[in-house]
Protein backbone atom coordinates (compact mmCIF):
# COMPACT_ATOMS: atom_id res chain seq x y z
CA UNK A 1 -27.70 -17.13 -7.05
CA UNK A 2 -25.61 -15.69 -4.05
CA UNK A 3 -22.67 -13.64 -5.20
CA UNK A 4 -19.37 -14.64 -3.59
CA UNK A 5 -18.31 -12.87 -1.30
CA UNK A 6 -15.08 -11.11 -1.86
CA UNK A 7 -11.96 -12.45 -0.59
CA UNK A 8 -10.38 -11.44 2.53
CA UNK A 9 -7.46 -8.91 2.22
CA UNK A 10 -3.97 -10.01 3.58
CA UNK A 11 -1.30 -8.24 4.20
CA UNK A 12 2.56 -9.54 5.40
CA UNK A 13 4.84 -6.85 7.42
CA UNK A 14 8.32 -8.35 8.39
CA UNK A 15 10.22 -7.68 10.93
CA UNK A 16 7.48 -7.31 13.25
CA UNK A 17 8.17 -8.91 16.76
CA UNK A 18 8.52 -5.07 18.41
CA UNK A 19 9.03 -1.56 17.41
CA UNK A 20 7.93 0.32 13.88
CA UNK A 21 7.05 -3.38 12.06
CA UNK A 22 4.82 -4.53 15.17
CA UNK A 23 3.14 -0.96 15.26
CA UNK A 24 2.27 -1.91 10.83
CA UNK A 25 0.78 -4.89 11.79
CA UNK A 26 -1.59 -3.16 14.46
CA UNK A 27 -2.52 -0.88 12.23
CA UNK A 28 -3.18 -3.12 9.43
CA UNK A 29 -5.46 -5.30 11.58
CA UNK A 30 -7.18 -2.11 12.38
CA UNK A 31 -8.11 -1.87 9.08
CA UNK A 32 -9.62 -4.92 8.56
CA UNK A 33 -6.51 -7.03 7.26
CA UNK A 34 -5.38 -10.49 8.24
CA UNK A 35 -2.29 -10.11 9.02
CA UNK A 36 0.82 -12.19 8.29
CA UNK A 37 4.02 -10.92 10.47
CA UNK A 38 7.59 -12.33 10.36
CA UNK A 39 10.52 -11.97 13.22
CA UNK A 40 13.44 -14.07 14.74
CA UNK A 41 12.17 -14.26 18.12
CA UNK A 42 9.74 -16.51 18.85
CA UNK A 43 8.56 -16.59 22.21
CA UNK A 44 8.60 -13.55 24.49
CA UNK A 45 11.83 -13.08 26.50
CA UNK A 46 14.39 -14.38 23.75
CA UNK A 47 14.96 -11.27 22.05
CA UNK A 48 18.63 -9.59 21.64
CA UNK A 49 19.94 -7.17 19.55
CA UNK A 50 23.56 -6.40 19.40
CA UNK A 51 25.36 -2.79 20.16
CA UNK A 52 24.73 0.63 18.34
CA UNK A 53 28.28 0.89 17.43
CA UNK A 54 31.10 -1.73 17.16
CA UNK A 55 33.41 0.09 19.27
CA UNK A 56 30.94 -1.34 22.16
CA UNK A 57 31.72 -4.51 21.67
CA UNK A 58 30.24 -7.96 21.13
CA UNK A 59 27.31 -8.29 23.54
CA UNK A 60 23.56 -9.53 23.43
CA UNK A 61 21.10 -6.56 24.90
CA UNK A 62 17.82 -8.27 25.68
CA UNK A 63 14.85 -6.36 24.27
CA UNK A 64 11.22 -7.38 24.70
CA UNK A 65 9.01 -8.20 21.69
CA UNK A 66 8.17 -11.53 19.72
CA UNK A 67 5.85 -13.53 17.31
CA UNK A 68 3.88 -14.42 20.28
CA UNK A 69 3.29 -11.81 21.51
CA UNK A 70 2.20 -10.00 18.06
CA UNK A 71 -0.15 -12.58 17.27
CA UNK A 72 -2.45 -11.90 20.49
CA UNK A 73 -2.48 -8.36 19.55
CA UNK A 74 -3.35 -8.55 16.07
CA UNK A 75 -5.95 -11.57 16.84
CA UNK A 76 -6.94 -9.67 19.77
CA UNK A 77 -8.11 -6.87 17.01
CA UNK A 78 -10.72 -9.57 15.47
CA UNK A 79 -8.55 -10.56 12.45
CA UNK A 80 -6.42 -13.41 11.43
CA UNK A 81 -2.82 -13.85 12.59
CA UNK A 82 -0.40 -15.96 10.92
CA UNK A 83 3.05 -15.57 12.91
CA UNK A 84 5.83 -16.56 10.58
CA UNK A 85 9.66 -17.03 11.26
CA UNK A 86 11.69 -15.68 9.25
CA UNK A 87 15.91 -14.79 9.61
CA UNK A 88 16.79 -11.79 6.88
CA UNK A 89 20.39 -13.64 6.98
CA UNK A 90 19.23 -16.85 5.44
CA UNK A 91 17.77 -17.26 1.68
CA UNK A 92 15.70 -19.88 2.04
CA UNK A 93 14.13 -19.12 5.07
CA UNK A 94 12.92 -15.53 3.56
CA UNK A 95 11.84 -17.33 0.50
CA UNK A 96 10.19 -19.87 2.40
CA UNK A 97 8.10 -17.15 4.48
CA UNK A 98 6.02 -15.60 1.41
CA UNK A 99 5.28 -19.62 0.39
CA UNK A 100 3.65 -20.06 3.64
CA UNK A 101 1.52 -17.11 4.00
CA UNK A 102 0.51 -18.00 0.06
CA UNK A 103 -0.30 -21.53 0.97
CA UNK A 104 -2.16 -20.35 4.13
CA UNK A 105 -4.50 -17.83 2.52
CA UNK A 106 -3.63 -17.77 -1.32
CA UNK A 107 -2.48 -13.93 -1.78
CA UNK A 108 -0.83 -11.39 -0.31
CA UNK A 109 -2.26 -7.72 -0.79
CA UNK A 110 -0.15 -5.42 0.87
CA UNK A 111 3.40 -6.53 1.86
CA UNK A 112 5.40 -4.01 3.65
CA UNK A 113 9.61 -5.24 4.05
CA UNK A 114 10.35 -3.60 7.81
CA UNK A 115 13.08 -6.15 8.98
CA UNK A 116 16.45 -5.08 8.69
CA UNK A 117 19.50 -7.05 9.59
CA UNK A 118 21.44 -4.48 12.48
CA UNK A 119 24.89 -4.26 11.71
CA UNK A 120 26.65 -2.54 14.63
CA UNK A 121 28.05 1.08 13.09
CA UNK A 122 31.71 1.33 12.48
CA UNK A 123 33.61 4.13 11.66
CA UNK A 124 35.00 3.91 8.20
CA UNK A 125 38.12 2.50 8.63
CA UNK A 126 37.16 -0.10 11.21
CA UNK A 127 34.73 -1.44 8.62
CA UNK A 128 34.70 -5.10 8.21
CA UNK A 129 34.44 -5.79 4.79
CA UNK A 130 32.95 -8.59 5.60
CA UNK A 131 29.92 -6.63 7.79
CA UNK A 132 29.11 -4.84 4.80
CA UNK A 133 28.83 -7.49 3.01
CA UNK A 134 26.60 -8.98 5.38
CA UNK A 135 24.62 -5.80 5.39
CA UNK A 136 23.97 -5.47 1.90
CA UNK A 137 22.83 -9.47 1.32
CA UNK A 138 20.27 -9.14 4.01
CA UNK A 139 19.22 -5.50 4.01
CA UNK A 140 19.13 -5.35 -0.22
CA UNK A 141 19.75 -8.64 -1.80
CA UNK A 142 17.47 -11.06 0.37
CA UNK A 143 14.93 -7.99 0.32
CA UNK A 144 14.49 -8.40 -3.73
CA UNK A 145 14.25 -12.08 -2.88
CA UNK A 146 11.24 -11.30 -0.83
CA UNK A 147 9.38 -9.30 -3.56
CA UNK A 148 10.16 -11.83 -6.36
CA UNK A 149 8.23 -14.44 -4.27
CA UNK A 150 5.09 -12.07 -3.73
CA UNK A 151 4.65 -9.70 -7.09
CA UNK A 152 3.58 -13.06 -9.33
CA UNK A 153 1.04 -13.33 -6.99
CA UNK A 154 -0.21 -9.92 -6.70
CA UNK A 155 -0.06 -9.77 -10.79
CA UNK A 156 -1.63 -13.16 -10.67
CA UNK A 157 -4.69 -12.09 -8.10
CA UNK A 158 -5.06 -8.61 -9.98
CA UNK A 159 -2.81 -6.22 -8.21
CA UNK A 160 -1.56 -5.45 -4.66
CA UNK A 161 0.41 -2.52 -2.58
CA UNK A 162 4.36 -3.06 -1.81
CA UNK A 163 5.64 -0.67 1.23
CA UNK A 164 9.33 -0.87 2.11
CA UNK A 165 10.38 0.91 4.46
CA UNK A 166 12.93 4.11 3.49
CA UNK A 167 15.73 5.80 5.77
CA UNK A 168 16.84 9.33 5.50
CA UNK A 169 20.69 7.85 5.67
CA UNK A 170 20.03 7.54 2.09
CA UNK A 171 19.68 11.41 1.36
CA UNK A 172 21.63 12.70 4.03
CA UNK A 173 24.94 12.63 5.39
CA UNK A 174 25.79 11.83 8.63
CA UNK A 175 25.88 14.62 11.30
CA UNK A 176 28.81 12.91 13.29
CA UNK A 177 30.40 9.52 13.45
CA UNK A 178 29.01 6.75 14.61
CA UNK A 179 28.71 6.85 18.15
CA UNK A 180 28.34 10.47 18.08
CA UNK A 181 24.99 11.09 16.82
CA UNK A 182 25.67 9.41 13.01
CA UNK A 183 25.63 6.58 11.45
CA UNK A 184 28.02 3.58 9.33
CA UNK A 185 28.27 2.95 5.60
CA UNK A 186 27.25 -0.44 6.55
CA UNK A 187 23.55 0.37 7.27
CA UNK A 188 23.21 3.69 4.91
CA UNK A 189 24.75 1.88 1.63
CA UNK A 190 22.20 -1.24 2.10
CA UNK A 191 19.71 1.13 2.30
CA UNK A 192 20.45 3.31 -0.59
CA UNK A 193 20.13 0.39 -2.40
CA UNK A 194 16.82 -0.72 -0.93
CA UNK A 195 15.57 2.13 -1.73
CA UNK A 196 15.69 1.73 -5.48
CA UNK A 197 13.55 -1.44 -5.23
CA UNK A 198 10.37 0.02 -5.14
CA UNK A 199 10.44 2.56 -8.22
CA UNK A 200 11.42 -0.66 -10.21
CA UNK A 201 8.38 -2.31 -9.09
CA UNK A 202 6.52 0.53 -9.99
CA UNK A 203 8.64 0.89 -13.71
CA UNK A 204 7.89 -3.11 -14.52
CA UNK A 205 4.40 -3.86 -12.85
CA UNK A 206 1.93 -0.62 -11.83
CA UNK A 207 0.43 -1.52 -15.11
CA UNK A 208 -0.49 -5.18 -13.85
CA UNK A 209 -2.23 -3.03 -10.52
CA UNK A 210 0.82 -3.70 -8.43
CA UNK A 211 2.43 -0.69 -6.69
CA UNK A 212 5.27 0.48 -4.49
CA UNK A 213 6.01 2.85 -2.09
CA UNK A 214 8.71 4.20 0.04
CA UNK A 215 7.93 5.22 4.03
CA UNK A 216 10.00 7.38 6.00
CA UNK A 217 8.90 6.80 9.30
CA UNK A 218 11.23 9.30 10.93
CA UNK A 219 13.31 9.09 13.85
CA UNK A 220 11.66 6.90 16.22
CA UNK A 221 13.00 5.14 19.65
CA UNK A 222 11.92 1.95 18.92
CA UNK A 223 12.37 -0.84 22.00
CA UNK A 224 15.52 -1.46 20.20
CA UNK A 225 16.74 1.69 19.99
CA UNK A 226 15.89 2.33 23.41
CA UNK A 227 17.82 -0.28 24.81
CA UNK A 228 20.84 0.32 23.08
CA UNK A 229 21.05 3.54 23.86
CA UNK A 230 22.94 6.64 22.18
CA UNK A 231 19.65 7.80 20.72
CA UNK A 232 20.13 11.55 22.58
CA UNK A 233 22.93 11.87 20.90
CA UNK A 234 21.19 11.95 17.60
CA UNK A 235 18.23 14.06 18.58
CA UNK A 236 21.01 16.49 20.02
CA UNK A 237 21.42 17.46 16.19
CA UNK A 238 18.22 18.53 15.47
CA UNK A 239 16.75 15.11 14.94
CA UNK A 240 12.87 15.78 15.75
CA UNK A 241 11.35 12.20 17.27
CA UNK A 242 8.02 10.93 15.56
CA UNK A 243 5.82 8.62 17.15
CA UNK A 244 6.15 4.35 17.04
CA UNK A 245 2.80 3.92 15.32
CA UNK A 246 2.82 6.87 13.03
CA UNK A 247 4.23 4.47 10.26
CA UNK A 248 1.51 2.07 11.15
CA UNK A 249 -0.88 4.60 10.59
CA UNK A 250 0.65 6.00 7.05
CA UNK A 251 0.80 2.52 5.54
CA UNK A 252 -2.56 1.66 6.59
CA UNK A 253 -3.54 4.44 4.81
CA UNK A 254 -1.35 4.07 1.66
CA UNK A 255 -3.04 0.65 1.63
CA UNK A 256 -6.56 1.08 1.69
CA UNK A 257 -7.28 5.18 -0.35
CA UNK A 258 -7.33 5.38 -3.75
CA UNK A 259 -5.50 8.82 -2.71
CA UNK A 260 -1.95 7.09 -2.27
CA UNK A 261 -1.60 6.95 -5.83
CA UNK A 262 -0.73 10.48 -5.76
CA UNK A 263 2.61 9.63 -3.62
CA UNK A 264 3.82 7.51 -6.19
CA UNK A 265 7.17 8.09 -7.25
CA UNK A 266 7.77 10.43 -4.11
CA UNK A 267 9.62 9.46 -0.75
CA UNK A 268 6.30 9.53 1.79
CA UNK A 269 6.45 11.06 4.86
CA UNK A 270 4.91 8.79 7.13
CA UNK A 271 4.50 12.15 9.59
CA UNK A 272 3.56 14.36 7.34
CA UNK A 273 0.72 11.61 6.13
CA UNK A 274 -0.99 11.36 9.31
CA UNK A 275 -0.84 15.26 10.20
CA UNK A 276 -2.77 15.98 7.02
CA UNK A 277 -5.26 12.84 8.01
CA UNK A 278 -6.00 14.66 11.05
């Protein structure tokens, strides 16, 4: 009798139309996954993203980057691609992205959480209460909603590999105000909280073969960043620029060696990973 052959692995990045979550997906596909990749923009030449700071204004900057235009990469790399779209703002329409890359190919094994809702950065008075709040549901709250939908299934098939995505706002104080080569509460405090998800994954479920890591993938000028500007202003304090894909490369990585158990527990250096892989 022929031995089944063993199932393909899967893996879902969000947030993955451009920039650091497009460069995960490459490098997933690279390494043999399908690949499952959410985003709000569609079809190329319909992505915006608003201002660095609010003090700019209220104003759409066109960026390039969409699910199209993923999908022919990561097909292009001899893999499945299963574009998804998915809004971080709305509940049901996170939830409702983990059901359909479940009911396409019936697991998940690596699911990294890239997509973050920008909030423009305000300076701590000018903070709308109500931006914050909008922050922290879609960069914290509708995160968690993400992972509840996947980890039954990655208990359920065995085990599996969560990746979320860190941010040195949550270690380190600004340098300068926003605007000036820092940062807002409104991104920083979402994120702090983000980043606790993982070592309660880790607390609850590594036993059950599921396991979490956090990425810092450094300072990098994504297509976003690039076209909103202001991004010399942060290098100008010190602020060493790493490479789009060296994320890509560290989660790939983290994914597939039985090494990455060792970085459990520990933020991971998504730079520091791929200079010691040479």
């Amino acid at each position: 009798m022929t031995a089944a052959a063993p199932p393909r692995r899967t893996a879902l990045v969000t947030g993955a139309s451009r920039g650091i979550g497009k460069q995960v997906a490459l490098a997933l596909a690279r390494a043999g996954f399908d690949v499952a990749f959410t985003a709000r923009t569609v079809r190329e030449g319909e992505g915006v993203v608003p201002p660095r700071t609010q003090r700019e204004g209220d104003r759409a900057i066109a960026v390039p980057g969409s699910l199209d235009s993923t999908a022919a990469e990561v097909a292009a790399l001899g893999v499945r691609a299963l574009p998804v779209p998915m809004d971080l703002t709305d509940l049901a329409s996170v939830r409702a992205a983990a059901r359909t890359v479940l009911d396409a190919w019936g697991r998940i094994d690596v699911l990294v959480n890239n997509a973050i809702l920008h909030v423009p950065h305000a300076r701590l008075l000018e903070l709308d209460l109500d931006a914050l709040t909008r922050s922290l549901t879609a960069n914290h709250v509708h995160q968690l909603a993400l992972v509840q939908e996947v980890v039954p299934a990655m208990v359920a098939q065995g085990g599996g590999t969560i990746v979320d995505l860190w941010s040195g706002s949550i270690r380190n104080d600004p340098p300068a105000p926003p605007g000036e080569g820092g940062w807002g509460l409104a991104y920083s405090s979402a994120k702090a909280a983000f980043g606790r998800i993982a070592g309660a994954i880790n607390a609850e479920y590594r036993e059950a073969g599921v396991r979490a890591f956090n990425v810092d993938p450094g300072f990098v000028v994504t297509e976003a960043a690039a076209a909103r500007g202001g991004t010399d202003r942060i290098a100008a304090h010190g602020v060493d620029t790493v490479a789009e894909d060296t994320a890509g490369r560290a989660i790939a990585w983290l994914a597939t060696s039985p090494e990455a158990d060792a970085h459990l527990g520990t933020v991971v250096r998504a730079a520091r990973v791929v200079e010691q892989l040479g």
